[in-house]
N, C-alpha and C. Protein backbone atom coordinates (compact mmCIF):
# COMPACT_ATOMS: atom_id res chain seq x y z
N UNK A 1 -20.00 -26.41 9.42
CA UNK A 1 -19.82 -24.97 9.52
C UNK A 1 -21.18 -24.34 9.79
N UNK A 2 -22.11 -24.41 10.84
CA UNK A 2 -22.74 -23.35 11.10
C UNK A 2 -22.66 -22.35 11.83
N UNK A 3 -22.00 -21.36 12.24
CA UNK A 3 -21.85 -20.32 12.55
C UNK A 3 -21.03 -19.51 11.57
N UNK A 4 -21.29 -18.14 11.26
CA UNK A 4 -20.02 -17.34 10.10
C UNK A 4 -19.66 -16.54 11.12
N UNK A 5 -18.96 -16.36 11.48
CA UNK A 5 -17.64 -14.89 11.79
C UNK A 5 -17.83 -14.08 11.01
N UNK A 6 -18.25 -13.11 11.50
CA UNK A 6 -18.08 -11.83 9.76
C UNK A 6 -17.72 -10.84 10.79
N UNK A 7 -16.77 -10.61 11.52
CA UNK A 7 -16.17 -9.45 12.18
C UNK A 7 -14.84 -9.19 11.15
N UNK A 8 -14.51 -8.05 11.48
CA UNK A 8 -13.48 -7.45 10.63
C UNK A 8 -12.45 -8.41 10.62
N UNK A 9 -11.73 -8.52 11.74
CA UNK A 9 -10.69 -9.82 11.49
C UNK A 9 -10.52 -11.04 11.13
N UNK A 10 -12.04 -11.46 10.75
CA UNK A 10 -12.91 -12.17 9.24
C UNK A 10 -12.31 -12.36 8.27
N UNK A 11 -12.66 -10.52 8.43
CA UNK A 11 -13.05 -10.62 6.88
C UNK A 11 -11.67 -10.75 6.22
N UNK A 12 -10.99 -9.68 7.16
CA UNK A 12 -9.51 -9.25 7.30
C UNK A 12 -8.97 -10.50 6.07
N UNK A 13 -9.12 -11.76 7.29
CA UNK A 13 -8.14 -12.95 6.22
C UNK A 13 -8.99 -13.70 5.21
N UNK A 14 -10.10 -13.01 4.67
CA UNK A 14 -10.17 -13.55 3.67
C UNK A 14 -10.12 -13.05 2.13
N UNK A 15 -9.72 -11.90 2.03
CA UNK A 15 -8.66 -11.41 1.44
C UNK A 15 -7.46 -10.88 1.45
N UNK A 16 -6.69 -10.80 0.39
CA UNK A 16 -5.24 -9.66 0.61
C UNK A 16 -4.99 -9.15 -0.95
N UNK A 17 -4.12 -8.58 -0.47
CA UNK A 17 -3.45 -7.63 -1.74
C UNK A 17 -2.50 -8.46 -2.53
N UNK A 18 -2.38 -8.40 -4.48
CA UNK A 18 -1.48 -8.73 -4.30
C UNK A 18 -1.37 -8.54 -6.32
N UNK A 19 -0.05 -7.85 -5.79
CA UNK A 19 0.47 -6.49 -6.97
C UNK A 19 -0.48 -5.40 -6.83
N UNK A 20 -1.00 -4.73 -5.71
CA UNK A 20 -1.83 -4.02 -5.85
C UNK A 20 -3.63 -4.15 -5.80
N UNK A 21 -3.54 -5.24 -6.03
CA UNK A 21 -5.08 -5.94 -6.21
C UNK A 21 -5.82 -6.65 -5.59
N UNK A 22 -7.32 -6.27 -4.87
CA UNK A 22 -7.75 -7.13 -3.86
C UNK A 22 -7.93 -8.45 -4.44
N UNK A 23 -7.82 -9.39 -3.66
CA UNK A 23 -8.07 -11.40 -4.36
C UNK A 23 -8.21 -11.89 -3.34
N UNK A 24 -8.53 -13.54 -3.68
CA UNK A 24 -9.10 -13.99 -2.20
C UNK A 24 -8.57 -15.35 -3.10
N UNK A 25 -8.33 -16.57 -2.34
CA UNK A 25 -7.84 -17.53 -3.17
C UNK A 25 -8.90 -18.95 -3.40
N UNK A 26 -8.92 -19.83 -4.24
CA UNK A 26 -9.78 -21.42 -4.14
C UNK A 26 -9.92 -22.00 -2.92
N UNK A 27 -8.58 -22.14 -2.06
CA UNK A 27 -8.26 -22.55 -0.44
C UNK A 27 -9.41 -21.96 0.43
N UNK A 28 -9.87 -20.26 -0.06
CA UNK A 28 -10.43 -19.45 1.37
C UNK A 28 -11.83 -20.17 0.78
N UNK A 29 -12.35 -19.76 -0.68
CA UNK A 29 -13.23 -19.79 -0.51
C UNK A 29 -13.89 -21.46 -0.50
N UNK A 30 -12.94 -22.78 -0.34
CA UNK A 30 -13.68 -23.72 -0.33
C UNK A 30 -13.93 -23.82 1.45
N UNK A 31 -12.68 -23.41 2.24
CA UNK A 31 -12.65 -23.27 3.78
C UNK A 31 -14.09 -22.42 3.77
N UNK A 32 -14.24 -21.21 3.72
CA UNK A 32 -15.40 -20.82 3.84
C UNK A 32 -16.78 -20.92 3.29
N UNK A 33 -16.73 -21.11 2.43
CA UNK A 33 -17.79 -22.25 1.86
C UNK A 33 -18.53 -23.45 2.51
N UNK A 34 -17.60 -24.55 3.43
CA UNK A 34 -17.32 -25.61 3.38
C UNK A 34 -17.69 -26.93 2.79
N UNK A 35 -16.97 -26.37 1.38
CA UNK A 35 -16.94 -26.99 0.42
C UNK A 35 -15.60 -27.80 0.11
N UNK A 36 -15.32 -29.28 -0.35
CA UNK A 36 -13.95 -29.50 -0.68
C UNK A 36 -13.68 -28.63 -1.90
N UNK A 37 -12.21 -28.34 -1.74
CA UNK A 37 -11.22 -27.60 -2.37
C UNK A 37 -10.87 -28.27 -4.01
N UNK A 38 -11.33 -29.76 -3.73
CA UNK A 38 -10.83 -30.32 -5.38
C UNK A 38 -12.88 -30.07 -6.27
N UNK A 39 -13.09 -30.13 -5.66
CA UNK A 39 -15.15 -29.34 -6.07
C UNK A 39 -14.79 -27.84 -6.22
N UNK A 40 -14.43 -26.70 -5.37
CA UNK A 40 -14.26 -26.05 -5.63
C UNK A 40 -13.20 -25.21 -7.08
N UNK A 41 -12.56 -26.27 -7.24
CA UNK A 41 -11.38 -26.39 -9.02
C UNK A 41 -12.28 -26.78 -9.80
N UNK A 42 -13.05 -27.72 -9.62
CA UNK A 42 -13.56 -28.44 -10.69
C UNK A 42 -14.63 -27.30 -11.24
N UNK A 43 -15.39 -26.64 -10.13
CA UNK A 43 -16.31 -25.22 -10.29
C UNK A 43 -15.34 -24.23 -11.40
N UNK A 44 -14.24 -23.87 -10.52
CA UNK A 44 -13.44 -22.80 -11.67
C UNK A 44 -13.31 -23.22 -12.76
N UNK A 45 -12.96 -24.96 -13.38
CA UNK A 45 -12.45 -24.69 -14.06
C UNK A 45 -13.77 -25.26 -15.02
N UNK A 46 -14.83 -25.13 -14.67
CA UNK A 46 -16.01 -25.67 -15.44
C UNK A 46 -16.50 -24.65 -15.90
N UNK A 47 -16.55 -23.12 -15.67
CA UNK A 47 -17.54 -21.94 -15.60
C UNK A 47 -17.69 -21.73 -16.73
N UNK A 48 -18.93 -21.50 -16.92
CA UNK A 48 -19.42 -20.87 -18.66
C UNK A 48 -19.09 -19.38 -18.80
N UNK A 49 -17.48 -19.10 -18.73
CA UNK A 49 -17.48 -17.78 -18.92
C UNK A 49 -16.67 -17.91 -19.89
N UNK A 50 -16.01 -16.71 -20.67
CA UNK A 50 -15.12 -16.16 -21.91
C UNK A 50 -13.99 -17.27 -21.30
N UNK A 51 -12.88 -17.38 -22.59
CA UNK A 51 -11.53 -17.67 -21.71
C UNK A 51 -10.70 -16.43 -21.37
N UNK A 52 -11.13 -15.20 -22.07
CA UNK A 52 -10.55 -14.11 -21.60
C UNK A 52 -10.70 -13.67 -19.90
N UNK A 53 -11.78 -13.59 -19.68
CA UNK A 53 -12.72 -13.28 -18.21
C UNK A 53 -11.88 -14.50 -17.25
N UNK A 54 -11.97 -15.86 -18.03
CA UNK A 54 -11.29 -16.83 -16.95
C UNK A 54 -9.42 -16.34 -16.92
N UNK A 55 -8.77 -16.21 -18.01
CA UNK A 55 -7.47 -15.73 -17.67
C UNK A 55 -7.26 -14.19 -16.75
N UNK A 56 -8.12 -13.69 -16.96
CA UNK A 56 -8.12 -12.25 -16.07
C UNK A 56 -8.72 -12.38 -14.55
N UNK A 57 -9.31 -13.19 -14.29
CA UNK A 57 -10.30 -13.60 -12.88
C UNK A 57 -9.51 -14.95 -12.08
N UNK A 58 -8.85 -15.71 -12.90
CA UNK A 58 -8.70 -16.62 -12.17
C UNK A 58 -7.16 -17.21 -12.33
N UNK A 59 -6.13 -17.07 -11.54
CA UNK A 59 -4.69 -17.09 -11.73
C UNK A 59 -4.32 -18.51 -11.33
N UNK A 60 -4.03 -20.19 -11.89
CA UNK A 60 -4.18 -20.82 -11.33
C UNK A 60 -2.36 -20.85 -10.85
N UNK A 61 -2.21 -21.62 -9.61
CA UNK A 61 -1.10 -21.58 -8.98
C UNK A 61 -0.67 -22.67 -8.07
N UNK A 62 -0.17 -23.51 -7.69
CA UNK A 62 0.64 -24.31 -7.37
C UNK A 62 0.92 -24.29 -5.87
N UNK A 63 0.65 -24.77 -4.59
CA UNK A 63 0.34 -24.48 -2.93
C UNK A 63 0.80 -25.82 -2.48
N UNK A 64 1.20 -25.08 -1.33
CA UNK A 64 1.92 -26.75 -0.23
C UNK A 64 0.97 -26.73 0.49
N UNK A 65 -0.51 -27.84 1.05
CA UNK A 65 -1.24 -28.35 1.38
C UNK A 65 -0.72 -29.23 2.65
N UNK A 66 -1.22 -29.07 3.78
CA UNK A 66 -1.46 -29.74 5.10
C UNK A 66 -2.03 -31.31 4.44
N UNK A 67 -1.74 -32.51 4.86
CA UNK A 67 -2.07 -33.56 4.22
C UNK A 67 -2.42 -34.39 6.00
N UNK A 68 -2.01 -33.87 7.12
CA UNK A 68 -2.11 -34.14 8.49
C UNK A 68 -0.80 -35.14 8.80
N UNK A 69 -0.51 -35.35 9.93
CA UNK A 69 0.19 -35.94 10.53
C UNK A 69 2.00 -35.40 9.90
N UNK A 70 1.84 -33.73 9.58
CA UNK A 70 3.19 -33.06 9.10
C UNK A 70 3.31 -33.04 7.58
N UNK A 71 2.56 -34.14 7.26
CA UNK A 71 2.87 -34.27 5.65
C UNK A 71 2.15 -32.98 4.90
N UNK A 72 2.78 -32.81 4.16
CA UNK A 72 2.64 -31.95 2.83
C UNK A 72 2.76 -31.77 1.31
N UNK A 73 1.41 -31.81 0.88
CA UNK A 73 1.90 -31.89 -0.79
C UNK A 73 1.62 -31.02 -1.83
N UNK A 74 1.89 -31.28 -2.90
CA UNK A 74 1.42 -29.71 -3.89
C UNK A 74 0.37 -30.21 -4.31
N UNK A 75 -0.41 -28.83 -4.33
CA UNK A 75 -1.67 -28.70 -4.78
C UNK A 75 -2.70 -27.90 -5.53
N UNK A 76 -3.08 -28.48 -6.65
CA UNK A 76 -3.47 -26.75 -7.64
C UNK A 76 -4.35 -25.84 -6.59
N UNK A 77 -4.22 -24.79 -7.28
CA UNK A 77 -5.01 -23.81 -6.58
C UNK A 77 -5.38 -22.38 -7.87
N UNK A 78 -6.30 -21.54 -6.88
CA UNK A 78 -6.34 -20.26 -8.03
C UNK A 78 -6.70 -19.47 -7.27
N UNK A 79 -6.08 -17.82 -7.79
CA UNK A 79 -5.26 -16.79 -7.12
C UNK A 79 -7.29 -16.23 -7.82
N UNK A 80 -8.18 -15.59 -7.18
CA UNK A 80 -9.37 -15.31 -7.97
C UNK A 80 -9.81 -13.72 -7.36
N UNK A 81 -9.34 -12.75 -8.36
CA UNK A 81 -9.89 -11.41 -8.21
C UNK A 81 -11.68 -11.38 -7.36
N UNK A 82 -11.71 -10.18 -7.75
CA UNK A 82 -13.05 -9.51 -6.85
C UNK A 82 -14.14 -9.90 -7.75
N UNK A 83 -14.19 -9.98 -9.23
CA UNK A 83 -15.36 -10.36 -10.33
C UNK A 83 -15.36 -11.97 -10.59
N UNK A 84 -14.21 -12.32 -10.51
CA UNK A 84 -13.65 -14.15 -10.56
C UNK A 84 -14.91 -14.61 -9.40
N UNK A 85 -14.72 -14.08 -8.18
CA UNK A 85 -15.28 -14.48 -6.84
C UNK A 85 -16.69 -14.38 -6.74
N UNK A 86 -17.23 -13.29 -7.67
CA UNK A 86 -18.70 -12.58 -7.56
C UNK A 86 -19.05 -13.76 -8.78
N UNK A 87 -18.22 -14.04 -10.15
CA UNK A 87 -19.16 -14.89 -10.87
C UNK A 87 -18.95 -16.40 -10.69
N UNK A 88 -18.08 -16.81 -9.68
CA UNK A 88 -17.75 -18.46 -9.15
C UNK A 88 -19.39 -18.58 -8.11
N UNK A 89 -18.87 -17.64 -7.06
CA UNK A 89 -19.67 -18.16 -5.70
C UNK A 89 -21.34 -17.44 -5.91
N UNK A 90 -21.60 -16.47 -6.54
CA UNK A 90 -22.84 -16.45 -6.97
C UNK A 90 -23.70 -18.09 -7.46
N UNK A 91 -22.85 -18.57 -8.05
CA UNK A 91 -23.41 -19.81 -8.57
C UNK A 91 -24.01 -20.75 -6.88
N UNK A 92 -23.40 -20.56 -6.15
CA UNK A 92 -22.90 -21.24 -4.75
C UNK A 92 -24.79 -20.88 -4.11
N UNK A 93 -25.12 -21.89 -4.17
CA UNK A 93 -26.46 -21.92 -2.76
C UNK A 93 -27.01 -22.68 -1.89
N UNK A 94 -27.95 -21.48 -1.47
CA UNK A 94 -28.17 -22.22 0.06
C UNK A 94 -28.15 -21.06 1.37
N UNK A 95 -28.35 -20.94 2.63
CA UNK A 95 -28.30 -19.99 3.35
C UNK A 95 -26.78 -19.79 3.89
N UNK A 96 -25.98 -20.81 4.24
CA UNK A 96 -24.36 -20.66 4.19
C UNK A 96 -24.09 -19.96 3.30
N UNK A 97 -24.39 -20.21 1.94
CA UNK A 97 -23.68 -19.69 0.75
C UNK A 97 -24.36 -18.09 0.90
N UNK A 98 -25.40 -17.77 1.30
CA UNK A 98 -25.64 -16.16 1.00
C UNK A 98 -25.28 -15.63 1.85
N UNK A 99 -24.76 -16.29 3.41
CA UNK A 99 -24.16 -15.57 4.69
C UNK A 99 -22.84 -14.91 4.11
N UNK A 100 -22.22 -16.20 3.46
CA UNK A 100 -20.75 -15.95 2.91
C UNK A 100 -20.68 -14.85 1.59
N UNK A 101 -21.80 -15.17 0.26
CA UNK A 101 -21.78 -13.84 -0.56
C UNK A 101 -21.69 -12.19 0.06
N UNK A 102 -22.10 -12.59 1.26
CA UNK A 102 -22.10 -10.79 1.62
C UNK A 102 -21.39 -11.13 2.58
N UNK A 103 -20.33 -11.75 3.45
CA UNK A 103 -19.33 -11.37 4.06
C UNK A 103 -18.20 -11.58 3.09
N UNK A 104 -17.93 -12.08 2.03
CA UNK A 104 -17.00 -11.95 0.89
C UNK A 104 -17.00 -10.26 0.32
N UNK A 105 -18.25 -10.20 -0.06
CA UNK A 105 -18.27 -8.51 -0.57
C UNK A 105 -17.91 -8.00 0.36
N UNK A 106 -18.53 -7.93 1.49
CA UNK A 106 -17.81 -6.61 2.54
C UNK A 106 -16.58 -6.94 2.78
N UNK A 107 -16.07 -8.54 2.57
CA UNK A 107 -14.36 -8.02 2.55
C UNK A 107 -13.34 -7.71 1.56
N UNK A 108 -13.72 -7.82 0.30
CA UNK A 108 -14.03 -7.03 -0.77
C UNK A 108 -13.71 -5.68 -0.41
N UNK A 109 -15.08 -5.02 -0.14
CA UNK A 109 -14.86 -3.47 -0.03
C UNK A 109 -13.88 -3.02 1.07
N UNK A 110 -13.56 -3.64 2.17
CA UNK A 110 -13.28 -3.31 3.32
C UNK A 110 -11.76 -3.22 3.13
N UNK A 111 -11.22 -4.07 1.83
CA UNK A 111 -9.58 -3.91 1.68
C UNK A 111 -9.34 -3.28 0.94
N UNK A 112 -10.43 -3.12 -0.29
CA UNK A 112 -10.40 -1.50 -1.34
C UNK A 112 -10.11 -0.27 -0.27
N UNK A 113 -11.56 -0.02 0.55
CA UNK A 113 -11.62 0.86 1.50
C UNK A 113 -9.69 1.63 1.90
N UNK A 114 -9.57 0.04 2.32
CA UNK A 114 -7.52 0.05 3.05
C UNK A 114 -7.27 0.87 2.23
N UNK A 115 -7.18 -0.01 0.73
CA UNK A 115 -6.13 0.44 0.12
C UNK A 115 -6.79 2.16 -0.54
N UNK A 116 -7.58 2.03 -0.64
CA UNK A 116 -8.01 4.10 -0.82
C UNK A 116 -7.11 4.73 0.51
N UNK A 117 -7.79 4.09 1.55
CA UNK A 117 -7.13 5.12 2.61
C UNK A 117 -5.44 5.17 2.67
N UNK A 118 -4.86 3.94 2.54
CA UNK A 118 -3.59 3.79 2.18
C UNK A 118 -2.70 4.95 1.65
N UNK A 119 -3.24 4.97 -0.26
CA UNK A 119 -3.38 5.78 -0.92
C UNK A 119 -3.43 7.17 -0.97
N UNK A 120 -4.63 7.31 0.15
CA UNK A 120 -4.88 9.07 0.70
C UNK A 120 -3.74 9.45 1.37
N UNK A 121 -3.24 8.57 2.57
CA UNK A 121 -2.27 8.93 3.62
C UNK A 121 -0.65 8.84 2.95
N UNK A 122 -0.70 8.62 1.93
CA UNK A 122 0.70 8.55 1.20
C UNK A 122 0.41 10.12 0.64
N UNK A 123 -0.32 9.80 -0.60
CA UNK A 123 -0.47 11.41 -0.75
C UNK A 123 -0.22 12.84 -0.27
N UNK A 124 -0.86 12.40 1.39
CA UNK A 124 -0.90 13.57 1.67
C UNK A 124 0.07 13.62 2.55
N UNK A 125 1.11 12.76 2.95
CA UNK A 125 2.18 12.88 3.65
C UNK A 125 3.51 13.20 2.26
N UNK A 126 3.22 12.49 1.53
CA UNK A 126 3.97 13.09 0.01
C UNK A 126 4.00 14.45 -0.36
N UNK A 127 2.71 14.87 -0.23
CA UNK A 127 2.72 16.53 -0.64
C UNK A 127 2.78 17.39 0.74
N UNK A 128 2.56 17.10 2.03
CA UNK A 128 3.92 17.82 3.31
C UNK A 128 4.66 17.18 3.07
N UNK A 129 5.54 16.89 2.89
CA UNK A 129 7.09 16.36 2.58
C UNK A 129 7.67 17.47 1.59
N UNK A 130 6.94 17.49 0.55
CA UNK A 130 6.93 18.03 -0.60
C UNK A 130 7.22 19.76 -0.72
N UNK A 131 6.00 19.72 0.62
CA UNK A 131 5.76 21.42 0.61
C UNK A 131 7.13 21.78 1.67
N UNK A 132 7.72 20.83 2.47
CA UNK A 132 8.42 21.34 3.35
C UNK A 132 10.10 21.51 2.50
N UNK A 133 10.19 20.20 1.59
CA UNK A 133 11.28 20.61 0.55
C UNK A 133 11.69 21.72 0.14
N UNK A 134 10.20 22.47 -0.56
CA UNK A 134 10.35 23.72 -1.18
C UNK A 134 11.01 24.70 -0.24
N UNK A 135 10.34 24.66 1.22
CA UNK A 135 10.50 25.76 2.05
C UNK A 135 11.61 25.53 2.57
N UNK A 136 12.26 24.48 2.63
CA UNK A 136 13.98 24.72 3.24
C UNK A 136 14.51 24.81 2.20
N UNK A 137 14.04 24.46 1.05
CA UNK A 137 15.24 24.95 -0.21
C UNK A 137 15.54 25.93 -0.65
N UNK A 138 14.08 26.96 -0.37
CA UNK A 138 14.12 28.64 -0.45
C UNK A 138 14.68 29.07 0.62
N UNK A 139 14.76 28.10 1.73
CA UNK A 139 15.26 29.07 3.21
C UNK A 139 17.27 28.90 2.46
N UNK A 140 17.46 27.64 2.36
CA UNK A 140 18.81 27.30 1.73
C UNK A 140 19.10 28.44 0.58
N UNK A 141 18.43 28.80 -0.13
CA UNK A 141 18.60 29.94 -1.17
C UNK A 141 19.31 30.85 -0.63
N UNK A 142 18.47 31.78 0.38
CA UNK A 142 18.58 32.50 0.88
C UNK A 142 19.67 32.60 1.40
N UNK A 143 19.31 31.87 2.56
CA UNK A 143 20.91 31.31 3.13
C UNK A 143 22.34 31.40 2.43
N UNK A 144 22.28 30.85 1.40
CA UNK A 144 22.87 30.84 0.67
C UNK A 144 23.59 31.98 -0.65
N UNK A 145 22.41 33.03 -0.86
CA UNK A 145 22.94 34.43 -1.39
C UNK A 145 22.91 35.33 -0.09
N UNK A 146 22.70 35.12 0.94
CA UNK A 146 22.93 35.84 2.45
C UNK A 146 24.53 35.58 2.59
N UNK A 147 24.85 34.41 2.53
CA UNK A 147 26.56 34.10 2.47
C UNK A 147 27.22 34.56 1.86
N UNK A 148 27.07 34.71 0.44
CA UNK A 148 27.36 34.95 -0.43
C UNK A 148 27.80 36.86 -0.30
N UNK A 149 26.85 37.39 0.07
CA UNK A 149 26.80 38.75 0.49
C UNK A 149 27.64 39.06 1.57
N UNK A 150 28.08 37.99 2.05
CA UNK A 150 28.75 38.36 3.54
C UNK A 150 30.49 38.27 3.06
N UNK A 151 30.38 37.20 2.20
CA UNK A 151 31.53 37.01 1.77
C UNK A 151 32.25 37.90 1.25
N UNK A 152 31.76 38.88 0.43
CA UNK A 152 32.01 39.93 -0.42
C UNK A 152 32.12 41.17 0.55
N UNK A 153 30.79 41.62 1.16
CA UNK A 153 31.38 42.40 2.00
C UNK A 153 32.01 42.13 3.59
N UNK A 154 32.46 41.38 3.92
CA UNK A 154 33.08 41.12 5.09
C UNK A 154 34.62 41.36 4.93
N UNK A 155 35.73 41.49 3.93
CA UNK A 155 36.51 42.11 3.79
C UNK A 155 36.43 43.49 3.86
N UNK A 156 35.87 43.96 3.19
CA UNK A 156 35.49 45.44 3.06
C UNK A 156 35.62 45.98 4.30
N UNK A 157 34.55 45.63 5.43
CA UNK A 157 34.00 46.10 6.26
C UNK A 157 35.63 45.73 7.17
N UNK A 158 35.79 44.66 7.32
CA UNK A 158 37.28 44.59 7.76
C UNK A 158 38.29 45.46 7.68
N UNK A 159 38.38 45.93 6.06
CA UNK A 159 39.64 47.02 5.90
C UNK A 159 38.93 48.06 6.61
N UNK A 160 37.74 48.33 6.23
CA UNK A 160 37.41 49.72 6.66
C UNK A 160 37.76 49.96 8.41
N UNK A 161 37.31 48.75 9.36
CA UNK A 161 37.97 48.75 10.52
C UNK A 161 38.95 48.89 10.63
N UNK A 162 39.76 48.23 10.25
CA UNK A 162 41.52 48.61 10.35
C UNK A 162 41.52 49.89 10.30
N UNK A 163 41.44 50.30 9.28
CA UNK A 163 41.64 52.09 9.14
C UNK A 163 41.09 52.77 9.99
N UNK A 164 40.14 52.58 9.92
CA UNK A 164 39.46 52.99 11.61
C UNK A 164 40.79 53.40 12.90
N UNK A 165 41.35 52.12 13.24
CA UNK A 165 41.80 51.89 13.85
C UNK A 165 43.38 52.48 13.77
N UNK A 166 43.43 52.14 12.82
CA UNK A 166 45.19 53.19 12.54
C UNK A 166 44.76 54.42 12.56
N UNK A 167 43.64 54.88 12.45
CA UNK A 167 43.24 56.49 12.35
C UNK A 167 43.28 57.31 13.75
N UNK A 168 42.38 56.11 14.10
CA UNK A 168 42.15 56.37 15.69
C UNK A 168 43.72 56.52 16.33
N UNK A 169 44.78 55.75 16.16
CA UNK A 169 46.27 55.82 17.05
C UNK A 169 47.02 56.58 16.48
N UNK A 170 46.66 56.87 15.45
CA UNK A 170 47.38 58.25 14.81
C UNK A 170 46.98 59.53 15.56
N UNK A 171 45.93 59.78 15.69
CA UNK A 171 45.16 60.68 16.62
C UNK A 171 45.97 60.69 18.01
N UNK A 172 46.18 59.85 18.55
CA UNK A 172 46.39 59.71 20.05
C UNK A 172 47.45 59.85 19.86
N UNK A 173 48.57 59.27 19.03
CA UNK A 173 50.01 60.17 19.32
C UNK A 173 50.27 61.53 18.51
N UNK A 174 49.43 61.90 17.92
CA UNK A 174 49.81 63.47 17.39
C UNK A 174 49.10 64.33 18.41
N UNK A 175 48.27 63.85 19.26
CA UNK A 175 47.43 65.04 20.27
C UNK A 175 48.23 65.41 21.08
């Protein structure tokens, strides 16, 4: 691996979301690393951190693995948040390893970034949505005691025509 890619569609796949939460998995970062993947477990599961910090940072999980020639087998793995990743691969050196610490962070920020903007554009399509509710529901009000008014007097105004009208032909045969 000497060359890094660190263009957006990089960084793109080397994280995703998931329940809400940026993570990046053991798989990306031993591929990007290029480090083997059973070194890269043995790293997680060696780290001198809390076991609290390791149950909150590092989700281990169960993956169907390319074995070549079609075959496929299960293989541990771990699901590793944004602080999991900063206190695993910090340990990680060498000039590969510091290309990759800062194209990891910027993809890091770059899917927070998403998900803020995400976030914003829900919002603010939520509250026009919101504001337009109000305003057809007051127009519907309206509408609605406008009918209401019509209903009541639209007889009225009816009889009063009629009479009108018998008044008027009463006129014309008594003249």
């Amino acid at each position: 691996m000497s060359e890094i890619d660190l263009d957006e569609a990089s960084l793109r796949d080397l994280v995703m979301v998931n329940d809400g939460q940026v993570v990046t998995t053991s798989l990306k970062v031993a591929e990007r690393f290029g480090k083997r993947h059973d070194n890269v477990i043995k790293a997680i599961r060696g780290l001198d951190c809390s076991p609290e910090f390791h149950a909150l940072n590092f989700e281990e999980m169960i993956v169907d693995v390319d074995i070549g020639k079609g075959a496929r087998r299960k293989s541990p793995a771990f699901r590793i948040t944004r602080d999991g990743f900063s206190f695993l691969c910090m340990g990680f050196t060498g000039k590969e390893a510091a290309k990759w610490k800062e194209a990891y962070i910027r993809a890091f920020n770059w899917m927070a970034e998403q998900l803020f903007k995400r976030s914003m554009d829900f919002n603010a399509l939520r509250n026009e949505l919101m504001a337009e509710y109000r305003q057809e529901k007051g127009i519907a009000s309206l509408a609605g005691k406008t009918l209401r008014r019509w209903q009541v007097k639209a007889p009225v105004i009816e009889q009063k025509i009629i009479e009108v009208e018998r008044e008027g032909q009463l006129q014309l045969f008594h003249a």
